[in-house]
Protein backbone atom coordinates (compact mmCIF):
# COMPACT_ATOMS: atom_id res chain seq x y z
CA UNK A 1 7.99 -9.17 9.21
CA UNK A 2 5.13 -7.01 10.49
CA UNK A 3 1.18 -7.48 9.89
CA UNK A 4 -0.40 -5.48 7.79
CA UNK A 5 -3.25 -5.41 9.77
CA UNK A 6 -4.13 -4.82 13.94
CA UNK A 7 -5.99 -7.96 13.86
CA UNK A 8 -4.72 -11.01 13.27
CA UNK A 9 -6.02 -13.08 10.51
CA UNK A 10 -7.16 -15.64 12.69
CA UNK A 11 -9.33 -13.65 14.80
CA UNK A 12 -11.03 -12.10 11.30
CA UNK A 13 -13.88 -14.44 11.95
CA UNK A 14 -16.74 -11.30 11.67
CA UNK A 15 -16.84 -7.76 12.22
CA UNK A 16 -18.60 -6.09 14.99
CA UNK A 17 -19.85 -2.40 14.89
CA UNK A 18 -21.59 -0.65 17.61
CA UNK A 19 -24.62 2.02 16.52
CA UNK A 20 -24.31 4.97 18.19
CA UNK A 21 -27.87 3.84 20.20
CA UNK A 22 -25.90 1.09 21.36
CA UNK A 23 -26.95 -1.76 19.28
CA UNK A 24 -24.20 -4.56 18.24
CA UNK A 25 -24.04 -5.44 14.45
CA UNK A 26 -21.87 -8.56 13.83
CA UNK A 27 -21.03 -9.04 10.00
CA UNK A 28 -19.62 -12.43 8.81
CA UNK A 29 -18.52 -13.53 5.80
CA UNK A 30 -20.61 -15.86 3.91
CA UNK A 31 -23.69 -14.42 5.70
CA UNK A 32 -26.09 -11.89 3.54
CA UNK A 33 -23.41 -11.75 0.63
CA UNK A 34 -20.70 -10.36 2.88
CA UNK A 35 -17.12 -11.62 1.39
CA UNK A 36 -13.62 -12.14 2.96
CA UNK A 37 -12.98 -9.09 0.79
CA UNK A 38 -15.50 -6.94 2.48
CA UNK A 39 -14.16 -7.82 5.53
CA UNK A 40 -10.63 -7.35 5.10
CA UNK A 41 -11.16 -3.92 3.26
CA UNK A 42 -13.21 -3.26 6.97
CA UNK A 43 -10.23 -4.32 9.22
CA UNK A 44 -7.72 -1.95 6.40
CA UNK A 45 -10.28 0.81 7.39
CA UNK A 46 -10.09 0.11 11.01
CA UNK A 47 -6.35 -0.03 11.12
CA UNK A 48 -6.14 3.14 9.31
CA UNK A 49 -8.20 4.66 12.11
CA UNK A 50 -5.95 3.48 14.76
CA UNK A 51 -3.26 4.50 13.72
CA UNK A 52 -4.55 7.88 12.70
CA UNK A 53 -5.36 8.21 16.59
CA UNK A 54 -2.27 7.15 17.33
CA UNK A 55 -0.59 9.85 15.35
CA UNK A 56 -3.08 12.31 17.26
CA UNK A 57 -2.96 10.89 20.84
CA UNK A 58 0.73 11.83 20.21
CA UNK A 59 1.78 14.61 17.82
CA UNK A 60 -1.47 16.83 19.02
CA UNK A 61 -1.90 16.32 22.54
CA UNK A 62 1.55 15.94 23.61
CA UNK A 63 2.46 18.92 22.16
CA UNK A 64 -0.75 20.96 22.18
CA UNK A 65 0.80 23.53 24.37
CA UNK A 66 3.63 24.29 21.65
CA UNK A 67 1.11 26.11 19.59
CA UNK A 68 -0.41 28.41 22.16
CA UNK A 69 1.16 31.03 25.06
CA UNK A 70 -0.56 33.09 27.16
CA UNK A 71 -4.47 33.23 27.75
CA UNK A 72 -5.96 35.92 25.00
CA UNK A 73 -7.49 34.75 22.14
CA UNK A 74 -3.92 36.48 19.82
CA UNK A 75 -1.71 34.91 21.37
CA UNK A 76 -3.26 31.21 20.64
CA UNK A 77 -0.89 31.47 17.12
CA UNK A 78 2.16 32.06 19.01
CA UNK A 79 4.54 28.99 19.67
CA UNK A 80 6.31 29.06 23.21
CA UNK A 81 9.07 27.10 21.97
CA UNK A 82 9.80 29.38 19.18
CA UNK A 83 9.22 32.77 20.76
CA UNK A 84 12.05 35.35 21.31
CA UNK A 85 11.11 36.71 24.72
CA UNK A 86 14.93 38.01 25.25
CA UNK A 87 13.28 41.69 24.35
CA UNK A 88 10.51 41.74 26.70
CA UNK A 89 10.40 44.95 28.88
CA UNK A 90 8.38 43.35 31.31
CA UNK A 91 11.02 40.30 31.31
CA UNK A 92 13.55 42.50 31.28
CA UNK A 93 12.72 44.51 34.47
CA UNK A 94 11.56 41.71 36.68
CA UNK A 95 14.81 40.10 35.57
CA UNK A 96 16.98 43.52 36.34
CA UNK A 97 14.99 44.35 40.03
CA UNK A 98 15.79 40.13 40.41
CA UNK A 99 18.92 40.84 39.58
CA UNK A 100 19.23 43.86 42.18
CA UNK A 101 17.43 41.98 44.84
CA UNK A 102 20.10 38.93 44.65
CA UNK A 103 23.15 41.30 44.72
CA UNK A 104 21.62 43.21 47.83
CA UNK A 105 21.33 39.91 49.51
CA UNK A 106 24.43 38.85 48.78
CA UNK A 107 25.88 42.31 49.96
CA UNK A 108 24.38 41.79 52.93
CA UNK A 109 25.41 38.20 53.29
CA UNK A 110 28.90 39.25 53.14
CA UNK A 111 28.75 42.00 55.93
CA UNK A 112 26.91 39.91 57.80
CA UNK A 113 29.63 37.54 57.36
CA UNK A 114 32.19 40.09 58.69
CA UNK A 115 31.02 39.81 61.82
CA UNK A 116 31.12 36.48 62.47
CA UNK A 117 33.81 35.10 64.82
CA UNK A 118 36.69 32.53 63.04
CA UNK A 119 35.38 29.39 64.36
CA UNK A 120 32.00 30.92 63.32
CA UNK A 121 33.40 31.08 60.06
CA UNK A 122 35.18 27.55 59.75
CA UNK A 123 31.61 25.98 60.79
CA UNK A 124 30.01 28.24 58.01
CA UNK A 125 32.26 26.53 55.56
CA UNK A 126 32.32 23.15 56.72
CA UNK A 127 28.19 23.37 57.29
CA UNK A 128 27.17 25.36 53.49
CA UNK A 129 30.97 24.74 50.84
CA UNK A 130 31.77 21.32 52.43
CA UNK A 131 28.51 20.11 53.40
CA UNK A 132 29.50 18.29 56.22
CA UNK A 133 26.74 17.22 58.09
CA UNK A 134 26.95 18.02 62.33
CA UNK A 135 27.83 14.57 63.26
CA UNK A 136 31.02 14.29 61.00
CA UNK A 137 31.90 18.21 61.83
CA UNK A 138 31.59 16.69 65.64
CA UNK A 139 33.54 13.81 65.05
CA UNK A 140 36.32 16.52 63.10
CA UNK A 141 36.34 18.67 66.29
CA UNK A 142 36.03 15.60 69.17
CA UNK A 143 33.21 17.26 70.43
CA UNK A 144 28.96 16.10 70.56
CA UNK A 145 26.75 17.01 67.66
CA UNK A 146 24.91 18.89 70.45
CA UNK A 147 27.52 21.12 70.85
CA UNK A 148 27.72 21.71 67.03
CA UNK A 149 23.98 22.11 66.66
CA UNK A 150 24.62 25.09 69.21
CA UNK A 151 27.40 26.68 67.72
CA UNK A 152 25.38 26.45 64.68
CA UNK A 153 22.33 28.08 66.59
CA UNK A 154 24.74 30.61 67.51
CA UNK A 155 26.10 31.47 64.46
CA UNK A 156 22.23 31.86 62.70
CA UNK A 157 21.35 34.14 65.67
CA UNK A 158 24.65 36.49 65.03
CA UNK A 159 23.49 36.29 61.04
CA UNK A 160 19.86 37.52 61.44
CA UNK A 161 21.07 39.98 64.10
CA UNK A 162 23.69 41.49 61.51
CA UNK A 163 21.09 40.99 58.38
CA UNK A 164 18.68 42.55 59.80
């Protein structure tokens, strides 16, 4: 069974309010015709408040940026999460000359690959598809993991020569 209330009965000795100034007000039943009523309908009022800022502190600020994109003053009304952007020109050219700059990378990649001697290649694939690291490659070929760190040296420096 849950309380009703944040405090617990037994602590609902008096009621304390702060001024904004500062000063401390304690009420108490029995005291200047304050009741057990009074202060229980306080602590109902309190609790309210809590949770209220509860409800804020979560709904609202977690999710203030839902209800805004972008920095001018229209486009405060907008919700992110709802937005279509597909339709975008803007979007859609970055996305297209992205698009363009990937494949002509890749392009290049591959020629570059071309030129690459076999073993070059096998190290490629063990090193970047396998992910081997140089120790077990080394251990694969019965050589040192200097000698792989070389090849692979080798094999960057024929890349950037080609991709260039």
């Amino acid at each position: 069974m849950s309380r009703a209330c944040k405090t617990s009965q037994k602590k609902r000795t008096n009621y304390i309010y702060y001024t904004a100034e500062g000063t401390k007000i304690v009420i108490t039943p029995g005291e200047d015709g304050v009741t057990e009523a009074d202060i229980e309908l306080l602590h109902t009022m309190d609790d309210e408040e809590v949770d209220e800022q509860r409800r804020y502190d979560y709904r609202v600020t977690t999710h203030l940026d839902a209800y805004h994109d972008g920095e001018e003053e229209a486009a405060n009304d907008r919700n992110k999460y709802l937005a279509d952007d597909t339709g975008n020109p803007e979007h859609l050219i970055v996305e297209a000359e992205n698009e363009a700059e990937h494949k002509d990378m890749l392009d290049k990649l591959r020629k570059a690959m071309e030129c690459l001697l076999p073993q070059q290649k096998d190290l490629f694939k063990k090193v970047y598809l396998e992910r081997l690291s140089n120790t077990d490659i080394a251990a694969e070929e019965g050589v040192t993991e200097a000698a792989i760190r070389n090849r692979l040296k080798k094999l960057y420096e024929r890349l950037r020569k080609n991709l260039s």
